[in-house]
Protein backbone atom coordinates (compact mmCIF):
# COMPACT_ATOMS: atom_id res chain seq x y z
CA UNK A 1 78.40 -16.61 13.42
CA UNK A 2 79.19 -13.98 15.45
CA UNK A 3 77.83 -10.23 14.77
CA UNK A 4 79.63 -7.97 13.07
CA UNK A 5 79.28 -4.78 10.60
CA UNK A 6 80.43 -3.58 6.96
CA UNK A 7 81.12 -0.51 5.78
CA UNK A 8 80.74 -0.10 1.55
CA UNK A 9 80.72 2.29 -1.41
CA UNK A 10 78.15 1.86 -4.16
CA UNK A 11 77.94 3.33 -7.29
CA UNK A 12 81.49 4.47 -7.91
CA UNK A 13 81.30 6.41 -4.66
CA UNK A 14 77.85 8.26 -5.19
CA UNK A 15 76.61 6.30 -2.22
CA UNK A 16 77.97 5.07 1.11
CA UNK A 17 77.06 2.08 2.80
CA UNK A 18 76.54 -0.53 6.21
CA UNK A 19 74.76 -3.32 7.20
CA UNK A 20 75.53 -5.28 10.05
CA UNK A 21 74.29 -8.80 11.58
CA UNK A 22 73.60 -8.04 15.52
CA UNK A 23 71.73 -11.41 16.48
CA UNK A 24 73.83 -12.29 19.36
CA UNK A 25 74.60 -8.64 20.71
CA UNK A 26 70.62 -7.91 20.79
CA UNK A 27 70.34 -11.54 22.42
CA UNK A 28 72.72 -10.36 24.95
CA UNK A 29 70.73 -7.41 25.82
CA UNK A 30 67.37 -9.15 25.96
CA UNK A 31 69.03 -11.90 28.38
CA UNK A 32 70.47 -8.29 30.86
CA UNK A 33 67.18 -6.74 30.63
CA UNK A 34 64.49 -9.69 30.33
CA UNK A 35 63.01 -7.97 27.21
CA UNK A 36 59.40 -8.82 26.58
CA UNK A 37 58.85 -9.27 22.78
CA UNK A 38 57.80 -5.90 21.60
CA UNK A 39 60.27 -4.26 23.51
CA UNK A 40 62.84 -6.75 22.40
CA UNK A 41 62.11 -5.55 18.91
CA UNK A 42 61.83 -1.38 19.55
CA UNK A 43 65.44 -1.83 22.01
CA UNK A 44 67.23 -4.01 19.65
CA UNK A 45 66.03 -1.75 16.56
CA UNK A 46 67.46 1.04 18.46
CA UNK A 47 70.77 -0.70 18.98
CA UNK A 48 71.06 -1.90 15.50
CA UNK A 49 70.82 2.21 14.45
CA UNK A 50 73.15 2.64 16.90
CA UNK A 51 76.30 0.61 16.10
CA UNK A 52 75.93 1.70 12.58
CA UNK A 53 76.00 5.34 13.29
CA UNK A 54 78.82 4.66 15.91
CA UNK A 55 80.35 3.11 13.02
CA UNK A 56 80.62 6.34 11.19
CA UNK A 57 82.86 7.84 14.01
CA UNK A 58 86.44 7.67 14.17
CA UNK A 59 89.26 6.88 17.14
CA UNK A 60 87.18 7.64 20.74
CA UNK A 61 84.36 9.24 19.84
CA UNK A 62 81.05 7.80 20.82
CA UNK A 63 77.26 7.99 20.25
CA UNK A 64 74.29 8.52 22.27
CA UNK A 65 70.69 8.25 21.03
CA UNK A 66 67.68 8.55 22.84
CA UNK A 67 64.64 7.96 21.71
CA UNK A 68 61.88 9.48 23.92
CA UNK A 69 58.35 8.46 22.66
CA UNK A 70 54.82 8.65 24.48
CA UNK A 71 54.58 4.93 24.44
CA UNK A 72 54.61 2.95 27.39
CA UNK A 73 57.95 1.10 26.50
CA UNK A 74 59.36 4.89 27.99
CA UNK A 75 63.01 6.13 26.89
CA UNK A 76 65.35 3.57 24.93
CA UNK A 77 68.73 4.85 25.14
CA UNK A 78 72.04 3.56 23.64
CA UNK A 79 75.44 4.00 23.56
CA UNK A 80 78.02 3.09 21.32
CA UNK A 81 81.60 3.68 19.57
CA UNK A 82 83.62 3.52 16.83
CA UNK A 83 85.04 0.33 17.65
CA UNK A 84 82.00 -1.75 17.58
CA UNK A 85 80.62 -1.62 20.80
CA UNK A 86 77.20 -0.99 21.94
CA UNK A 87 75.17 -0.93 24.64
CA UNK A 88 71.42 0.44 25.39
CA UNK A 89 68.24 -0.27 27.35
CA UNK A 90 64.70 0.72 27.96
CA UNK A 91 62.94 2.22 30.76
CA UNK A 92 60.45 -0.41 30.85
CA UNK A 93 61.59 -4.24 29.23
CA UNK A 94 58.03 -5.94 29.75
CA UNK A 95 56.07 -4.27 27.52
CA UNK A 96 54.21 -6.40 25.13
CA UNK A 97 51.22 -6.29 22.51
CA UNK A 98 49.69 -8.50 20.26
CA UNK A 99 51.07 -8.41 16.52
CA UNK A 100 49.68 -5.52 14.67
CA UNK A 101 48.19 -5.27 11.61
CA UNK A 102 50.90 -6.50 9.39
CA UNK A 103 51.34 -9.55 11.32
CA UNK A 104 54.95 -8.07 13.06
CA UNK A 105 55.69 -7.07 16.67
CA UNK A 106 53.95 -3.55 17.36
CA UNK A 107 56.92 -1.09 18.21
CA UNK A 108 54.84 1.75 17.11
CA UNK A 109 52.66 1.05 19.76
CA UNK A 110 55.31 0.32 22.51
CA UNK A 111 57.77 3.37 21.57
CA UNK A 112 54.44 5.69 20.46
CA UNK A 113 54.61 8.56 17.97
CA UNK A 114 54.89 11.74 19.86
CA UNK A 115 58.17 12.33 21.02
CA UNK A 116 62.15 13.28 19.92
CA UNK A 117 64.64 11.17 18.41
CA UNK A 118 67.90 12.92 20.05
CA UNK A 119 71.45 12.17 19.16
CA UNK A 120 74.40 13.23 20.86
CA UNK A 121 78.33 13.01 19.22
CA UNK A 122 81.14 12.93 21.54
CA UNK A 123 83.82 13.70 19.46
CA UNK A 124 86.51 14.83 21.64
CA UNK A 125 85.92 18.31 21.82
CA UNK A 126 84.17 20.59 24.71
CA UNK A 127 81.04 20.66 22.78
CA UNK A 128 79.21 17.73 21.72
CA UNK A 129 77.13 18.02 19.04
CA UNK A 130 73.45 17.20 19.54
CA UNK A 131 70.87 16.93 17.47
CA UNK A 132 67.42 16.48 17.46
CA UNK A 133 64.01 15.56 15.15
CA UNK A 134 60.31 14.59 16.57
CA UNK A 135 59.20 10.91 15.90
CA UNK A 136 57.28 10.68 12.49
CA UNK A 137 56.55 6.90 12.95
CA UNK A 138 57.84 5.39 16.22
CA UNK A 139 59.20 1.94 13.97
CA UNK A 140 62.46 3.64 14.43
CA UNK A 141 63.83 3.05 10.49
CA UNK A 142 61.62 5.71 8.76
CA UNK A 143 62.76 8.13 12.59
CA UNK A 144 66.17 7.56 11.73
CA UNK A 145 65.87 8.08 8.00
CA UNK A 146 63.99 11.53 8.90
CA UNK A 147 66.82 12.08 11.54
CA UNK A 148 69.59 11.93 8.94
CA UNK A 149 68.10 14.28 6.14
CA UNK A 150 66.49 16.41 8.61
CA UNK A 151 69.62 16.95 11.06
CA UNK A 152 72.36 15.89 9.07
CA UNK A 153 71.15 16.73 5.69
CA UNK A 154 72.07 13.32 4.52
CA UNK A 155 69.43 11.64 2.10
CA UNK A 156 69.15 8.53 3.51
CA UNK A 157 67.55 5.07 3.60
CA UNK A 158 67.85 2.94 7.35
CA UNK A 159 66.38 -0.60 7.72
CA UNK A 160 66.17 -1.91 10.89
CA UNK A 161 64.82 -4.98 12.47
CA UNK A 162 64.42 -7.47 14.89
CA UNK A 163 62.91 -11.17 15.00
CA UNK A 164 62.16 -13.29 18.39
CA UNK A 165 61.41 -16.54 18.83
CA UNK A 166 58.60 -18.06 21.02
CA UNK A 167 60.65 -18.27 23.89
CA UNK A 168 61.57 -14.67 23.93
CA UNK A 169 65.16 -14.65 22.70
CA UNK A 170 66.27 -12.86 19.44
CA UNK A 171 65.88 -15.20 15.98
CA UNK A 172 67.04 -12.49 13.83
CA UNK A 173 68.73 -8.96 13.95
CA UNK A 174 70.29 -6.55 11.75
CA UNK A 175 70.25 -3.39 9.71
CA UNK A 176 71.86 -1.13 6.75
CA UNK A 177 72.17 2.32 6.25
CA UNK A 178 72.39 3.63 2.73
CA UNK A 179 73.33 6.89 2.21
CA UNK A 180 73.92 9.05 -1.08
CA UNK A 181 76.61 11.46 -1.21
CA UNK A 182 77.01 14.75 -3.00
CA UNK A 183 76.36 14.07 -6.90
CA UNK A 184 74.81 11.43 -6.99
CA UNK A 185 72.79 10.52 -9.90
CA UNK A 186 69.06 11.07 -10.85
CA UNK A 187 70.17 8.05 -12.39
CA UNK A 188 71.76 6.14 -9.70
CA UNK A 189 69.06 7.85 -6.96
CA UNK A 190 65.97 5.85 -9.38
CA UNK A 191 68.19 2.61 -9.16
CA UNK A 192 68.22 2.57 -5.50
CA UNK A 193 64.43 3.74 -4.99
CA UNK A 194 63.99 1.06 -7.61
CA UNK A 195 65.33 -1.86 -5.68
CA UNK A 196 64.67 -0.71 -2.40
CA UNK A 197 61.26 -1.17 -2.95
CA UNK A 198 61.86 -4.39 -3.98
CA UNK A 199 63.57 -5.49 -1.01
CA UNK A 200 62.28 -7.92 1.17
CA UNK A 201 62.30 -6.54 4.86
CA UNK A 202 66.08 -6.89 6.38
CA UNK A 203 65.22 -9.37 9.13
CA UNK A 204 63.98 -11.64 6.66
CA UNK A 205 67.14 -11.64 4.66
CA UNK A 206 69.04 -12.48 8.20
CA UNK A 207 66.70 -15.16 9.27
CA UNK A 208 67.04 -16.65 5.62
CA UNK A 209 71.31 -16.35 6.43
CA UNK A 210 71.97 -13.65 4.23
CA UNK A 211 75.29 -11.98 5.47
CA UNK A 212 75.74 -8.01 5.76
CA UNK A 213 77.80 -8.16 2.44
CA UNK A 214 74.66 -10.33 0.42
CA UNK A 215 72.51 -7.65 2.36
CA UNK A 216 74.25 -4.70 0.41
CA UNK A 217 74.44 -7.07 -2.81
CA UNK A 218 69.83 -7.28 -2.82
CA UNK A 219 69.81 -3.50 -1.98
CA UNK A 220 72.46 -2.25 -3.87
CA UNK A 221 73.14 -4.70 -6.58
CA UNK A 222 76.39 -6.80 -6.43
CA UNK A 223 78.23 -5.15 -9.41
CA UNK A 224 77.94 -1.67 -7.51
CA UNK A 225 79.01 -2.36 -4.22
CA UNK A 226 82.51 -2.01 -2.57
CA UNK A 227 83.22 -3.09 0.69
CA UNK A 228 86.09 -1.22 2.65
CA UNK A 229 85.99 -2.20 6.04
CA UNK A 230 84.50 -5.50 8.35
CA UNK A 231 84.41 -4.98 12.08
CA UNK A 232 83.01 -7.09 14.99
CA UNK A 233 80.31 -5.85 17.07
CA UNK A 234 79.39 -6.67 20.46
CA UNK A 235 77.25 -5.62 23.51
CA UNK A 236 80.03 -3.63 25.93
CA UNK A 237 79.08 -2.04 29.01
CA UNK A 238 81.37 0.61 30.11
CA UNK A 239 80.78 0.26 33.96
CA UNK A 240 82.99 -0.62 36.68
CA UNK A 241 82.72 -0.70 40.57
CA UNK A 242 85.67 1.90 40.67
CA UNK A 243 83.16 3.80 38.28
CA UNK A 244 80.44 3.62 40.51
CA UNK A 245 82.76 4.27 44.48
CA UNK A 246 83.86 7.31 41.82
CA UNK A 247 79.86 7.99 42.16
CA UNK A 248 79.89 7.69 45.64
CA UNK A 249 82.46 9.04 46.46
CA UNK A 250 81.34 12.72 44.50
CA UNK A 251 78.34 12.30 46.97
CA UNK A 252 80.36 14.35 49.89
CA UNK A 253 81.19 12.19 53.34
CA UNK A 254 77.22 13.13 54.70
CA UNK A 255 75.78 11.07 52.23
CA UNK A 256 77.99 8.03 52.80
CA UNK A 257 77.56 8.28 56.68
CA UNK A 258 73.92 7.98 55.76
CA UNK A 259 74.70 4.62 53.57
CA UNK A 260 76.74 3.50 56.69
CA UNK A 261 74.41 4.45 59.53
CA UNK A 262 71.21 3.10 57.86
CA UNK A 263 71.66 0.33 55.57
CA UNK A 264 75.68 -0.85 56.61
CA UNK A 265 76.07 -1.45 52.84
CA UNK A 266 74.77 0.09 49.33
CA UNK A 267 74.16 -1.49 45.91
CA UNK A 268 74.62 0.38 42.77
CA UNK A 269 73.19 -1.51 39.68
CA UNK A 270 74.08 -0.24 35.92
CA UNK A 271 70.98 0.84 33.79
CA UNK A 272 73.20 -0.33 30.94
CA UNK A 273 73.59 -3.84 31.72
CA UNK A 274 71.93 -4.89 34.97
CA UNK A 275 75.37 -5.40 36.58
CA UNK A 276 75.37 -5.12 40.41
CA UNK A 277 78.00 -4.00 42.68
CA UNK A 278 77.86 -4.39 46.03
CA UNK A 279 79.54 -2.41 48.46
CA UNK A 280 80.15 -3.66 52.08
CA UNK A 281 80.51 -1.53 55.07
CA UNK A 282 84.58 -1.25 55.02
CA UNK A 283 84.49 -0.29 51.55
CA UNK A 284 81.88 2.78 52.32
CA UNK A 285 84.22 3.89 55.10
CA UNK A 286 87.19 3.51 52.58
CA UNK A 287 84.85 5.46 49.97
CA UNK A 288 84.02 7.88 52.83
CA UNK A 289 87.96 8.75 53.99
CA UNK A 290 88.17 9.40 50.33
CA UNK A 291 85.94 11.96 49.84
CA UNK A 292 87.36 13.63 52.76
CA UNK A 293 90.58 14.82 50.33
């Protein structure tokens, strides 16, 4: 099945809902970046976040989030839109430790638990808006729950997780986000809690084939949700090669001489995706006569 995401009302409105199925779009990433385990896990959990809150945008506007811990898995950073697509990677991909205590793959350890959780909206204007909230756990669901009622002043509940199999590709991924909006309940808040802590973790529920919609249904009960919206998601790398002769080009006709005279060629490889592009000798001196306009 391929991955996608659903948006929902519960409760008559008092809450607002996703959950998405992201199996083959973390898979994809893994297979760029030759994730090791753990950081399979922390990088996929941070892409799973991601497309949800991209979902939340509207039209063009896009999402950054970069989570910078004191771990040794470094800075995980991913983009993505409003139209389903995501991207992301981390600094380094082989980092791996035994299970912890709890018998699951250690992302605490990997992402560590000093650090920012910073998110940046691109919503067409001059000024994005940015905001930011130290790491309380480094697991990434409870950092992104914090992040939402600390910086948005949303109460909120995000579940994130990630499975892999023995031979290091992705068994199981997905997420929800539930969120409750202005008046909701005491009522309605002690239902959730309720069943919440019921819940068995969401990567379970995905391995076991429950869909994003049956995923809302367990958390949210299926009398009280509402789905408006399903939309595909998949991993999307913006880059180009024009992108990156754009790059080269903004490095002034010097610096391309330099490319020229020492190596007769340059490589530019995407963080994003692990794409190379290779540029030959007549397509530096191209670059190079256009940086001279």
């Amino acid at each position: 099945m391929s991955d996608y995401l659903v948006k929902a009302l519960g409760f008559d409105g008092q809450v607002r809902a996703y959950a998405t199925q992201m199996t083959e779009t973390v898979n994809e990433a893994q297979r760029r970046h030759y994730t090791w385990p753990t950081a399979s896990a922390a990088l996929g959990r941070g892409m799973i976040a991601g497309a949800m809150m991209g979902a939340m945008l509207k039209g063009e506007e896009k999402i950054t989030v970069k989570v910078e811990g004191d771990g040794p898995l470094g800075i995980i950073l991913v983009d993505a839109d409003a139209k389903g697509h995501v991207r992301g990677y981390v600094t380094n991909p082989q980092t791996h430790f035994d299970l912890n205590e709890q018998g699951k793959l250690d992302v605490r350890r990997a992402v560590g638990t000093n650090g920012t959780l910073t998110v940046v909206k691109d919503v067409g204007l001059r000024d994005h808006f940015s905001g930011q909230v130290p790491l309380v756990s480094g697991e990434l669901g409870e950092d992104f729950t914090y992040y939402f009622a600390t910086s948005e002043q949303t109460p909120s509940s995000v579940g994130v997780g990630v499975l892999v199999n023995p031979d290091n590709t992705i068994l199981a991924a997905g997420g929800f986000i539930i969120q409750l909006m202005p008046g909701a309940t005491e009522e309605t808040i002690t239902e959730i809690e309720k069943r919440l802590g019921e819940t068995t973790p969401v990567s379970t529920m995905i391995r076991e084939g429950l869909s994003p919609e049956q995923i809302l249904s367990q958390l949210l009960g299926e009398e009280n949700v509402k789905i408006l919206e399903t939309m595909p998601i998949e991993f999307q790398c913006t880059c180009s090669k024009e992108r990156f002769g754009n790059a080269i080009i903004s490095l002034g006709t010097e610096e391309i001489q330099e490319m020229i005279d020492e190596d007769g060629k340059a490589d530019a490889q995407c963080h994003f995706c692990n794409e190379t592009y290779h540029f030959s000798k007549e397509e530096l001196s191209e670059l190079k006569n256009e940086a001279k306009k």
